[in-house]
N, C-alpha and C. Protein backbone atom coordinates (compact mmCIF):
# COMPACT_ATOMS: atom_id res chain seq x y z
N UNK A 1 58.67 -47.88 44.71
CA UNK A 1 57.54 -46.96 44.56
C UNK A 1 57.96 -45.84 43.63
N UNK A 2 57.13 -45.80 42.49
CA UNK A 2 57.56 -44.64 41.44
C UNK A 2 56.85 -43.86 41.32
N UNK A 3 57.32 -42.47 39.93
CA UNK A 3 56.29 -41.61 40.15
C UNK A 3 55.16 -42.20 39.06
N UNK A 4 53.98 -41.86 39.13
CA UNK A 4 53.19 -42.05 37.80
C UNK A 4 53.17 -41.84 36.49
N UNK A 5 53.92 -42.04 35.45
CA UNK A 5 54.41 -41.13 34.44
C UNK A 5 53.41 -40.74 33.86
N UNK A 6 51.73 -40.75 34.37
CA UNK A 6 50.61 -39.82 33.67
C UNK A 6 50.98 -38.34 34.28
N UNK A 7 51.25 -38.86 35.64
CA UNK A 7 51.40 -37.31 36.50
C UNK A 7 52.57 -36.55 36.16
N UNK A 8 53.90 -37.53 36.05
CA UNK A 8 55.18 -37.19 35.71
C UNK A 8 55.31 -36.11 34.42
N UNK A 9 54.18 -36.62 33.30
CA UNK A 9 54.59 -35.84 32.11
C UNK A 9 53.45 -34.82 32.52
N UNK A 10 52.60 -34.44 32.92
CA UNK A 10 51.69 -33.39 33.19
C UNK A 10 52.27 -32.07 33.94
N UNK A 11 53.30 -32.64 34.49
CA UNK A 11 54.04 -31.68 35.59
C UNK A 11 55.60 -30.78 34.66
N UNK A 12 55.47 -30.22 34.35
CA UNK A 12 56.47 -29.36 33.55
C UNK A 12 56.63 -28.12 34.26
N UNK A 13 57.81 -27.11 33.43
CA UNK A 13 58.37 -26.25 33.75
C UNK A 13 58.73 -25.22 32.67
N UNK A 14 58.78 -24.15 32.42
CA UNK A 14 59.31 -23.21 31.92
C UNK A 14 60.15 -21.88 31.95
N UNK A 15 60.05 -20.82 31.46
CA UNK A 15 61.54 -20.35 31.98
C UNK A 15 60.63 -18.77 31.13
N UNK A 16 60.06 -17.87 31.88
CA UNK A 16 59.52 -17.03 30.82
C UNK A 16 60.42 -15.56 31.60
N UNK A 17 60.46 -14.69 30.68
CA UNK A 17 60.66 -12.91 30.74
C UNK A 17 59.72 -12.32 30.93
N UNK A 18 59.25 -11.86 32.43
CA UNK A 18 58.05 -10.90 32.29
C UNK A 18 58.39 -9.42 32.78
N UNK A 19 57.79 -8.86 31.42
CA UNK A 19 58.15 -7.53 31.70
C UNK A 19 56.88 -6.33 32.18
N UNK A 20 56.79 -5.55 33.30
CA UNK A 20 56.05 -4.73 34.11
C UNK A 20 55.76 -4.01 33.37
N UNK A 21 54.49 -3.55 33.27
CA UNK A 21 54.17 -1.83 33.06
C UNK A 21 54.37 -1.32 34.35
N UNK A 22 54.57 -0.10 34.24
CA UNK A 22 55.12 0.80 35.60
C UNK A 22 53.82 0.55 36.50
N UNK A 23 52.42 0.81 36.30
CA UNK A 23 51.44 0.63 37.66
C UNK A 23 51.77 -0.94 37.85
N UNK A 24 52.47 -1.96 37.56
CA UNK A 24 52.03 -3.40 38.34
C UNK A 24 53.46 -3.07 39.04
N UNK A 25 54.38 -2.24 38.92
CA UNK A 25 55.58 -2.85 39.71
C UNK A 25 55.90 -2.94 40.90
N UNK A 26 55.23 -1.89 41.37
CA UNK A 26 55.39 -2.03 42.99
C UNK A 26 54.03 -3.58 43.66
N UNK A 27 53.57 -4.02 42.86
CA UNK A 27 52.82 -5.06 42.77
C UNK A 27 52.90 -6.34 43.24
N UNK A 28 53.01 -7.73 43.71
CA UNK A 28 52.85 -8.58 44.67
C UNK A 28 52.83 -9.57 43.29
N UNK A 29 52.66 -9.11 42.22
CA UNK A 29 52.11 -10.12 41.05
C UNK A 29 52.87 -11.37 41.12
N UNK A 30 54.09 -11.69 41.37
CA UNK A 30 54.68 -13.11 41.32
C UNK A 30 53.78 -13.95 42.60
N UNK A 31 54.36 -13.41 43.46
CA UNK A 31 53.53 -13.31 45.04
C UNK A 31 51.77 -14.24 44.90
N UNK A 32 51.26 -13.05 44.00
CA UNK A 32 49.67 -13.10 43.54
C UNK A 32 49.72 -14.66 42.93
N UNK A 33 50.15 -15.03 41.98
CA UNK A 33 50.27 -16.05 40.78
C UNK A 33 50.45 -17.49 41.93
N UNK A 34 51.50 -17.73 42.37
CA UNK A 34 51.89 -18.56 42.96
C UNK A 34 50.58 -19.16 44.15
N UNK A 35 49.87 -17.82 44.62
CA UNK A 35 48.60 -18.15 45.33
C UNK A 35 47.73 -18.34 44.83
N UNK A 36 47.46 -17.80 43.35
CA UNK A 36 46.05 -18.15 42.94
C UNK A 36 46.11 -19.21 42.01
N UNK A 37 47.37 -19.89 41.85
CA UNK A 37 47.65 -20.99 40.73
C UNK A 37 48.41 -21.72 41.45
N UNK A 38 48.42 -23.30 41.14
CA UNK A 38 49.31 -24.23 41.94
C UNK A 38 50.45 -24.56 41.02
N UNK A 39 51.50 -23.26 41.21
CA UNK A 39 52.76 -23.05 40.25
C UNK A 39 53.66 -23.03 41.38
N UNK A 40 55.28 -23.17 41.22
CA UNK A 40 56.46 -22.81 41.92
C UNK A 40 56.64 -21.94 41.14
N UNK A 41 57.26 -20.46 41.64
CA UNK A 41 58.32 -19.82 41.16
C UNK A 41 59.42 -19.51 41.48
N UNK A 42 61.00 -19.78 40.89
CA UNK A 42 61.94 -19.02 40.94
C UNK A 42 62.09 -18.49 40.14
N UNK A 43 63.03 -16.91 40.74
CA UNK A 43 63.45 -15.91 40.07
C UNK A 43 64.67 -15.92 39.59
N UNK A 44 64.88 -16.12 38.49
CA UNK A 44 66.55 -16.19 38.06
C UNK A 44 67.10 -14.86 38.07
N UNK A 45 66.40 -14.06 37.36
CA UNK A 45 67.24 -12.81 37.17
C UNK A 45 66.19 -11.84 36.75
N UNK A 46 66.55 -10.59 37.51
CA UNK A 46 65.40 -9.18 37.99
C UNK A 46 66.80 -7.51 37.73
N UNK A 47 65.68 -7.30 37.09
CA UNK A 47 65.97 -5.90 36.80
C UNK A 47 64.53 -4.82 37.28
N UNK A 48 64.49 -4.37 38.66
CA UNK A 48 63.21 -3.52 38.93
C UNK A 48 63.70 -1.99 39.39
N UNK A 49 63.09 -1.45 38.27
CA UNK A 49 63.59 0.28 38.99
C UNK A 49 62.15 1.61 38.83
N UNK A 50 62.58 2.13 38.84
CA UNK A 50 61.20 3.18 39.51
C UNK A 50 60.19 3.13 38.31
N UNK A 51 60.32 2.98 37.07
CA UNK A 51 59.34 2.93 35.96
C UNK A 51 59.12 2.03 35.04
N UNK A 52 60.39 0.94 35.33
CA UNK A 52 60.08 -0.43 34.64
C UNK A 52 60.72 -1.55 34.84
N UNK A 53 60.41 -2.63 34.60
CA UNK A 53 61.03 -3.89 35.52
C UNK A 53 61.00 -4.78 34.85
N UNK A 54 61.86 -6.25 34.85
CA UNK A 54 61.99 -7.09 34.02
C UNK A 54 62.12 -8.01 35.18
N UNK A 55 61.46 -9.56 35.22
CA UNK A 55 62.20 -10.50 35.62
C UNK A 55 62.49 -12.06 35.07
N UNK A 56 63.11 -12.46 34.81
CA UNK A 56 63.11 -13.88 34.11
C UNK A 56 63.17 -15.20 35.33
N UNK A 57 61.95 -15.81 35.03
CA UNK A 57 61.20 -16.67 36.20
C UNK A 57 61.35 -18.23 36.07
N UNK A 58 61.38 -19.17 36.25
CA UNK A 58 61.31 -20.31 36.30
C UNK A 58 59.57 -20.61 36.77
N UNK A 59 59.11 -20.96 36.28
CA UNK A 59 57.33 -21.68 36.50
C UNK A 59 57.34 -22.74 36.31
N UNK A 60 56.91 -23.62 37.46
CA UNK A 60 56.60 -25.17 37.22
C UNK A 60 55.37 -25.29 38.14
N UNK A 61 54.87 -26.36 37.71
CA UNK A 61 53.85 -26.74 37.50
C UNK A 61 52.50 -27.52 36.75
N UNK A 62 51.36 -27.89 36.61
CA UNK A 62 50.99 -28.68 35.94
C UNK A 62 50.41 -27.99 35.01
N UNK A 63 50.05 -28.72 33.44
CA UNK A 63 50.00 -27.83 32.65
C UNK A 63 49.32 -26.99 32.38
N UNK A 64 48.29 -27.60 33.22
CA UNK A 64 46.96 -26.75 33.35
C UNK A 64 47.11 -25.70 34.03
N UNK A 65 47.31 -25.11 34.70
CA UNK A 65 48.35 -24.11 36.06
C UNK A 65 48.90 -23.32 35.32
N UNK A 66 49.77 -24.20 34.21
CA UNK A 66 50.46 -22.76 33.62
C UNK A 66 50.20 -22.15 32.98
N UNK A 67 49.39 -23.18 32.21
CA UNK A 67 48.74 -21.90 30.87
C UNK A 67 47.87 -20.67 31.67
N UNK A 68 46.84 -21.23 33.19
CA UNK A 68 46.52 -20.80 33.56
C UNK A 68 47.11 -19.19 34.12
N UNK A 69 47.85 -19.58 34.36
CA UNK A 69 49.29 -18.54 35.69
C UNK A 69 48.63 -17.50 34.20
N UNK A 70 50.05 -18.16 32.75
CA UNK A 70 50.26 -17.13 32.18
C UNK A 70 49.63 -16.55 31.26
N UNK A 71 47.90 -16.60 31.18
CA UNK A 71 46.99 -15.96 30.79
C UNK A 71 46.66 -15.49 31.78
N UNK A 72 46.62 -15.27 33.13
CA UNK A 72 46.57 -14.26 34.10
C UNK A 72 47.41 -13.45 34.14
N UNK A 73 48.81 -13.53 33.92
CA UNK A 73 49.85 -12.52 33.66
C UNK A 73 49.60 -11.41 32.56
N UNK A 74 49.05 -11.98 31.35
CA UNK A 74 48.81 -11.48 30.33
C UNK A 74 47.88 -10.50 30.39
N UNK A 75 46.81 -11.20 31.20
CA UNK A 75 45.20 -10.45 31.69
C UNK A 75 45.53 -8.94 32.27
N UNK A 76 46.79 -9.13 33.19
CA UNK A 76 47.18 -7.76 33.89
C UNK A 76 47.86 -7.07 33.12
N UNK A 77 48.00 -6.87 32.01
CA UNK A 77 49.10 -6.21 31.24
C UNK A 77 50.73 -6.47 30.98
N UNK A 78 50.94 -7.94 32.15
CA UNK A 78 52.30 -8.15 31.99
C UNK A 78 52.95 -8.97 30.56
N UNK A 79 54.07 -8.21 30.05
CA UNK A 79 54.38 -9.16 28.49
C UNK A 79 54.98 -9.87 29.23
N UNK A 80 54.61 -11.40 28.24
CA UNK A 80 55.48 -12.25 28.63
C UNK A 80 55.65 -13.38 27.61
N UNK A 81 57.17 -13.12 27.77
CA UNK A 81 57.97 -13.81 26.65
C UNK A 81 58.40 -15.12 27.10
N UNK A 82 58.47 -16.44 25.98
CA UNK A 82 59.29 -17.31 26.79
C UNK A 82 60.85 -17.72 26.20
N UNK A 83 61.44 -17.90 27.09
CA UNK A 83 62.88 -17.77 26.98
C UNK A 83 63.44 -19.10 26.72
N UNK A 84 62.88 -20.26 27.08
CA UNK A 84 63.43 -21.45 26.40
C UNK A 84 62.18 -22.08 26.05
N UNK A 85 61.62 -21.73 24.43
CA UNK A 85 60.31 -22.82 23.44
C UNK A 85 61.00 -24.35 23.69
């Protein structure tokens, strides 16, 4: 029993830098994303301090999801860079 490779290649991952404006940081936004989009996130590596914050994320999910996620990220003011094109 295998996976479907229609589903297999639909299902991807990426690796982006999102960086806070100071009002989202005390914010739920990874939290938010993961509920309102059918994405996984891990956090590789976080820099959050009283006026600005960085974290570099792992997002997987289908592709539709992600573009989704990260035009909602965008929508809130968060930049977001991706770290492996």
């Amino acid at each position: 029993m295998g996976i479907d490779n229609d589903v297999a290649n639909a299902y991807d991952g990426i690796e982006v830098k999102l960086t806070f404006p100071n009002d989202l940081i005390v914010k739920p936004i990874i939290y938010e994303m993961a509920t309102l989009y059918d994405v996984v996130t891990n956090i590789l590596r976080a820099n959050v301090g009283i006026d600005q914050g960085w974290v570099v994320l792992e997002i997987s999910g289908i592709n539709s999801e992600l573009d989704k996620a990260l035009f909602w990220l965008h929508s809130l003011g968060v930049h977001v860079d991706l770290t492996n094109p």
